[in-house]
C-alpha atoms as a PDB file:
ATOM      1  CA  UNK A   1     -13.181 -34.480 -16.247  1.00  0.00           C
ATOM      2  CA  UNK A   2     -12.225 -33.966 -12.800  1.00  0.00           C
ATOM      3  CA  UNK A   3     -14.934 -35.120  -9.890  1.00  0.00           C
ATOM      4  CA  UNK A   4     -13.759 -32.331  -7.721  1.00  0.00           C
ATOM      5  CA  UNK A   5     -15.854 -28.794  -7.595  1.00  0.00           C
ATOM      6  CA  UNK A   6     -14.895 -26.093  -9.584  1.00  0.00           C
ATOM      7  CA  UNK A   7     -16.090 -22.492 -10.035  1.00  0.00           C
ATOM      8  CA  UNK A   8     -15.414 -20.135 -12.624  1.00  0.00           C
ATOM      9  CA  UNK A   9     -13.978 -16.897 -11.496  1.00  0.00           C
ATOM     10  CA  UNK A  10     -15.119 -13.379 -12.873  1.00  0.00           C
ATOM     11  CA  UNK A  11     -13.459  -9.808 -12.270  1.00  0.00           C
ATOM     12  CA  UNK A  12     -10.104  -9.079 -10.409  1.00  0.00           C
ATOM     13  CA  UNK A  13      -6.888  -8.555 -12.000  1.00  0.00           C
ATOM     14  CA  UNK A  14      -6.649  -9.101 -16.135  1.00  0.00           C
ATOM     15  CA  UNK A  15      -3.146 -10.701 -14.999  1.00  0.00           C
ATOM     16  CA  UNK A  16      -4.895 -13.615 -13.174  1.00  0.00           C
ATOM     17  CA  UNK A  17      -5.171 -15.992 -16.333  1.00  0.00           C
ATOM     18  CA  UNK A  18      -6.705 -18.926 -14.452  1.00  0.00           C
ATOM     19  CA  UNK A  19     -10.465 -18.716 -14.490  1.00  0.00           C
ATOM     20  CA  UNK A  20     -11.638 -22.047 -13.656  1.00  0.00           C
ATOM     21  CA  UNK A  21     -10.435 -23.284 -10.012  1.00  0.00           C
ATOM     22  CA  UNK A  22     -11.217 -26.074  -8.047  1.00  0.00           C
ATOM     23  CA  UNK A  23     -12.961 -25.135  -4.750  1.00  0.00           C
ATOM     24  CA  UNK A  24     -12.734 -27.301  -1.440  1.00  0.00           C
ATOM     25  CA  UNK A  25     -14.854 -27.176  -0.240  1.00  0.00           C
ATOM     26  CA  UNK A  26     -17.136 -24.968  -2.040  1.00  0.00           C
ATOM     27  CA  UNK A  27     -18.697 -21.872  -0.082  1.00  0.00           C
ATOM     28  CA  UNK A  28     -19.413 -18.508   0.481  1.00  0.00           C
ATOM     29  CA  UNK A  29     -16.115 -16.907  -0.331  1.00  0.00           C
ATOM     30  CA  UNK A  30     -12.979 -18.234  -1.780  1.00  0.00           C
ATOM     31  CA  UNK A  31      -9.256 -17.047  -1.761  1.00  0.00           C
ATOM     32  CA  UNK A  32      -7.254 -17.339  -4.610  1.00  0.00           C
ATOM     33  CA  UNK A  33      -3.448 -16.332  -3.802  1.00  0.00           C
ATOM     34  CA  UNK A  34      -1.936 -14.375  -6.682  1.00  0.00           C
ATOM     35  CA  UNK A  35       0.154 -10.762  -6.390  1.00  0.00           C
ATOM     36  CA  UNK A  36       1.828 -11.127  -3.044  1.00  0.00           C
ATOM     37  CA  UNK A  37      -1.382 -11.945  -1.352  1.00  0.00           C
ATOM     38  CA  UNK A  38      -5.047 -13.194  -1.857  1.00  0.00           C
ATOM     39  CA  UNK A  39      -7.735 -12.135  -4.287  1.00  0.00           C
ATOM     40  CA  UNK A  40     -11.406 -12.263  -3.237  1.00  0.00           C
ATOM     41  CA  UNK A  41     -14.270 -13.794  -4.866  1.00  0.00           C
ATOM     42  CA  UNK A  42     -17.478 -14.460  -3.421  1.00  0.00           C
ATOM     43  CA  UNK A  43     -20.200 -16.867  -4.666  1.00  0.00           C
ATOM     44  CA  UNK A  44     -22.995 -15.613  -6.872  1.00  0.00           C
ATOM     45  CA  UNK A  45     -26.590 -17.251  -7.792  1.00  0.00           C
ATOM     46  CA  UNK A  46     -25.390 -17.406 -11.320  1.00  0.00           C
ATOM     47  CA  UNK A  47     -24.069 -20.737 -13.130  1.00  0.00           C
ATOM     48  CA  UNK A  48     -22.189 -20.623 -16.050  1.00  0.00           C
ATOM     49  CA  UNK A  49     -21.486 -23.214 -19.208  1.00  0.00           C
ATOM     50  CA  UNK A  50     -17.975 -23.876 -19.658  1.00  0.00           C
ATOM     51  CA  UNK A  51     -15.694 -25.989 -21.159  1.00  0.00           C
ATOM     52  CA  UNK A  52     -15.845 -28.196 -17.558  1.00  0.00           C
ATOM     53  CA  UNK A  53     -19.367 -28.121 -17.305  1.00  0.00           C
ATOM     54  CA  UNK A  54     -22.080 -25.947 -15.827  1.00  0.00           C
ATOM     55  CA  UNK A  55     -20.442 -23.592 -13.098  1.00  0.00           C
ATOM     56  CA  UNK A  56     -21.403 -21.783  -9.903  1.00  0.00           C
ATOM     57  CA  UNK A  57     -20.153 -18.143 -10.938  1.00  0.00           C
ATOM     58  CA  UNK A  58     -17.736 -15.983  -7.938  1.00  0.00           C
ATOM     59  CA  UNK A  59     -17.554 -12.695  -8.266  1.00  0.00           C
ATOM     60  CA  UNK A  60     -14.443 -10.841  -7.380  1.00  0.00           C
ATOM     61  CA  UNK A  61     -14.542  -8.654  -4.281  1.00  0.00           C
ATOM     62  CA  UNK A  62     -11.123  -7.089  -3.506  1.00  0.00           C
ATOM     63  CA  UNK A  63      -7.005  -8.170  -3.266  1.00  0.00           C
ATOM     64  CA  UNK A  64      -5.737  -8.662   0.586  1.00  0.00           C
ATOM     65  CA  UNK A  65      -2.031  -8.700   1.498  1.00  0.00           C
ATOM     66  CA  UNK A  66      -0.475 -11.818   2.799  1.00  0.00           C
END
């Protein structure tokens, strides 16, 4: 397992496969490119039990253009 942070993602586009992303450094918002552009998650309270371990949850907010 790797030692860097990772959060799982929930929401956005069902075409964005990847749901568990490293984050550096881990915040408030995060920007995952995908589509041309960015997608939008922001962080929530809620933790989640994956297959990498207990998660901070971010909750997709909208798609910007690059």
């Amino acid at each position: 397992m790797s030692s860097s942070p990772k959060a799982l993602l929930e929401g956005g586009p069902d075409e964005l496969k990847q749901r568990i992303v490293t984050i550096t450094p881990p915040g408030i918002e995060l920007r995952v490119a995908f589509g041309g552009g960015y997608e939008r998650f922001k962080v929530t309270p809620r933790w989640e039990d994956t297959p990498e371990g207990s998660l901070p949850v971010y909750e997709w907010v909208s798609h910007v253009d690059a």
